[in-house]
C-alpha atoms as a PDB file:
ATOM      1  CA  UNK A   1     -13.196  10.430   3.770  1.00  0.00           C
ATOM      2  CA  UNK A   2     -15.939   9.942   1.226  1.00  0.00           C
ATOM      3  CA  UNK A   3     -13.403   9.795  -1.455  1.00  0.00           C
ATOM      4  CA  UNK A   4     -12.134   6.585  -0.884  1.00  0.00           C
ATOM      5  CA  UNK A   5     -13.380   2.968  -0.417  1.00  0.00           C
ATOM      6  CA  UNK A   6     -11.774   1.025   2.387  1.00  0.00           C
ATOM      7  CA  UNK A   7     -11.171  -2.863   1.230  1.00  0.00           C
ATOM      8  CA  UNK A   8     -13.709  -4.508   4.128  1.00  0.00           C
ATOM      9  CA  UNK A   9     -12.170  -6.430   6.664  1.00  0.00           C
ATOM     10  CA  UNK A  10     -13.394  -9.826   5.684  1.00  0.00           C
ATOM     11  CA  UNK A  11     -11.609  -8.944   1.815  1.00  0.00           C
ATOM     12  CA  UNK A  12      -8.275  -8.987   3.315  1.00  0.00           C
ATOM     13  CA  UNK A  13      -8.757 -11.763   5.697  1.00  0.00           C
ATOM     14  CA  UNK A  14      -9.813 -13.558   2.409  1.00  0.00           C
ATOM     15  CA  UNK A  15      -7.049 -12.304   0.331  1.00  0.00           C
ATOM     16  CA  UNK A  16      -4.343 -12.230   3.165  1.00  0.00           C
ATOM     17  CA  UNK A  17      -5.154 -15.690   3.666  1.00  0.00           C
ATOM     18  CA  UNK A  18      -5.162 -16.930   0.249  1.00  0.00           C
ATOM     19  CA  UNK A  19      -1.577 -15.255  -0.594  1.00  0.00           C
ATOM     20  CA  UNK A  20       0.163 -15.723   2.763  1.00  0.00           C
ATOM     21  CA  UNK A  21       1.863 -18.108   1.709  1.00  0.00           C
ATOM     22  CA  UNK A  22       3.985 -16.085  -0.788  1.00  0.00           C
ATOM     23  CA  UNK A  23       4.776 -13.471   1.971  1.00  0.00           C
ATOM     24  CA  UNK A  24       8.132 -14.236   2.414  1.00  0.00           C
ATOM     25  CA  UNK A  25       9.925 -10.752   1.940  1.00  0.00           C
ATOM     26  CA  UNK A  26       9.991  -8.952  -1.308  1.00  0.00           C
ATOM     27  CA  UNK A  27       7.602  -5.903  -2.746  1.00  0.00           C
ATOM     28  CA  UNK A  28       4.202  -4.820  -2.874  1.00  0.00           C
ATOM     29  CA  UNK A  29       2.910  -2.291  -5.072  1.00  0.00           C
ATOM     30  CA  UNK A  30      -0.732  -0.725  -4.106  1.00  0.00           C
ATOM     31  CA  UNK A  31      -1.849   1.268  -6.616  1.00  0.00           C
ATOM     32  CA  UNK A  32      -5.091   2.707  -5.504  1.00  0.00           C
ATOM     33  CA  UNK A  33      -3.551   2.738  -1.759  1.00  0.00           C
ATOM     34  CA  UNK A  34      -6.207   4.673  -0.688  1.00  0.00           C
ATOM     35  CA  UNK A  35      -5.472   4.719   3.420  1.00  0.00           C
ATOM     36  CA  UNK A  36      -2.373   2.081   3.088  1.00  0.00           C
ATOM     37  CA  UNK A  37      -4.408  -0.425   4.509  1.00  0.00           C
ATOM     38  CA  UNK A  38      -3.491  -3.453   2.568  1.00  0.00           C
ATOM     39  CA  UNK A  39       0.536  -2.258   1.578  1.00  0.00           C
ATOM     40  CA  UNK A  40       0.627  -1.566   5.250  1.00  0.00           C
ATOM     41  CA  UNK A  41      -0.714  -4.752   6.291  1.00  0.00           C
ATOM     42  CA  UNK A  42       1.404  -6.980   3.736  1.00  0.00           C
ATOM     43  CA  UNK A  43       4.536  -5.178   4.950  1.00  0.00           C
ATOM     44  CA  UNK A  44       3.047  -6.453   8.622  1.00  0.00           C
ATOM     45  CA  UNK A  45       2.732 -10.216   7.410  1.00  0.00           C
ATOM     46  CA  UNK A  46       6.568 -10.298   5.887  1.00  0.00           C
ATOM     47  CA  UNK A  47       7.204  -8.100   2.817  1.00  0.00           C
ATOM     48  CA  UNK A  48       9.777  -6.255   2.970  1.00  0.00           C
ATOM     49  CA  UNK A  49       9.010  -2.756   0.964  1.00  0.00           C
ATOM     50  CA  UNK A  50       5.601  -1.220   0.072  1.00  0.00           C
ATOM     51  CA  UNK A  51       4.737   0.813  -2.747  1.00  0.00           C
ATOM     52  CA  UNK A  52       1.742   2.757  -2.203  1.00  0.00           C
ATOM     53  CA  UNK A  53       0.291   5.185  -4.969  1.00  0.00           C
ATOM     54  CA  UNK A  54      -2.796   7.350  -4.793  1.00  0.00           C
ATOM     55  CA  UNK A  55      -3.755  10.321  -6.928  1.00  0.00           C
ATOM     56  CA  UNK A  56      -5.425  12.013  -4.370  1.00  0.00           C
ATOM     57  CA  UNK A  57      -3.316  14.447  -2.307  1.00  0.00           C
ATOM     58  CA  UNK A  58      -5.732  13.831   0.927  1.00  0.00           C
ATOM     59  CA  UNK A  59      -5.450  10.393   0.453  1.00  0.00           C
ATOM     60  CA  UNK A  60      -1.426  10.630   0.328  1.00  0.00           C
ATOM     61  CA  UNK A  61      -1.215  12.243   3.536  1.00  0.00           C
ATOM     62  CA  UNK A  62      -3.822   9.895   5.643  1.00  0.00           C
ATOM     63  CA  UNK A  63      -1.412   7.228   3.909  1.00  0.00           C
ATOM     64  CA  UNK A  64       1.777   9.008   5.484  1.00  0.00           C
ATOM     65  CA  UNK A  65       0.212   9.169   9.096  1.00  0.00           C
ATOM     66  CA  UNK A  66      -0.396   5.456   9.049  1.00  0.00           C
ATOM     67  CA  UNK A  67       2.524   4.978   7.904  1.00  0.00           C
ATOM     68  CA  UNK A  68       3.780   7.001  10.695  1.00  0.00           C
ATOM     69  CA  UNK A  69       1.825   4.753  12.960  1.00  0.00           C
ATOM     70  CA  UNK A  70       4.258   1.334  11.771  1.00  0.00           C
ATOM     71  CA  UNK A  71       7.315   3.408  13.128  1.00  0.00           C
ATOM     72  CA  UNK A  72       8.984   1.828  10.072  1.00  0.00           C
ATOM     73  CA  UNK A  73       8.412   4.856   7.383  1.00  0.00           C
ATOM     74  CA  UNK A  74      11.927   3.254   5.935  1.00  0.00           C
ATOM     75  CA  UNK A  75       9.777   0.086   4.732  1.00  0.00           C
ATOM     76  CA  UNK A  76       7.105   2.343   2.269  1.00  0.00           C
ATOM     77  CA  UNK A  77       7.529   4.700  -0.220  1.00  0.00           C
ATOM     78  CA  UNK A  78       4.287   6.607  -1.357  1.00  0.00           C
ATOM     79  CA  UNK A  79       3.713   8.294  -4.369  1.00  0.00           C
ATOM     80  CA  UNK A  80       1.164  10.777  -5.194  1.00  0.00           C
ATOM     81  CA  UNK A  81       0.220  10.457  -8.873  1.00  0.00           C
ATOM     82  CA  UNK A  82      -2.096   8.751 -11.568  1.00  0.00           C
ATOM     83  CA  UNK A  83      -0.866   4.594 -11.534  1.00  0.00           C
ATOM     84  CA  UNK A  84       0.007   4.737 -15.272  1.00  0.00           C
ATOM     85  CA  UNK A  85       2.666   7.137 -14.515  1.00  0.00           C
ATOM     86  CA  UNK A  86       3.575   5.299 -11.539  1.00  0.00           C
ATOM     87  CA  UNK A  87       3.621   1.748 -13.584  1.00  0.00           C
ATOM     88  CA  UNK A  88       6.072   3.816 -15.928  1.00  0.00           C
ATOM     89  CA  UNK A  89       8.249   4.937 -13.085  1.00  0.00           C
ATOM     90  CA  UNK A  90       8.605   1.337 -11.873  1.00  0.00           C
ATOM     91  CA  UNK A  91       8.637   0.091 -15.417  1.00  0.00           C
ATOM     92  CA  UNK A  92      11.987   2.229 -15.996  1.00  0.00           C
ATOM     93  CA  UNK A  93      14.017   1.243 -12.490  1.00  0.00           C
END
């Protein structure tokens, strides 16, 4: 939709390359997930969990459906609220 801003292909490629050295399981938090683009695709180069937040409720469920798409749902968790309150939530597990 118009209400969000994909990250362009050649920004991932850049950042993806830059970091994939670190991608050796653990977490990812995305807090501006927008489609699940990038959680999705860290999750695909070896995280093990993604955390993807949006505060828009569209944006949540085109998130879901990609998620869908991985046929590993188990490996995400998406939250639909503002990131402060989400970097609280974390903050307190």
């Amino acid at each position: 939709s118009n209400k969000t801003r994909p990250t362009s292909d050649k920004v991932k490629e850049s950042l993806f390359n830059s970091l994939g050295q670190f991608f050796n399981g653990g977490n990812v938090l995305d807090l501006y997930a927008g489609s699940g683009a990038l959680g999705i695709e860290a999750v695909s180069r070896g995280y093990d969990h993604a955390s993807l937040v949006d505060i828009n409720h569209a944006a949540c469920s085109i998130i879901k459906k990609n998620v869908a798409l991985t046929k590993e749902e188990n490996r995400f968790s998406v939250y639909n609220m503002r990131s402060n309150a989400a970097l609280k939530l974390f903050a307190e597990n």
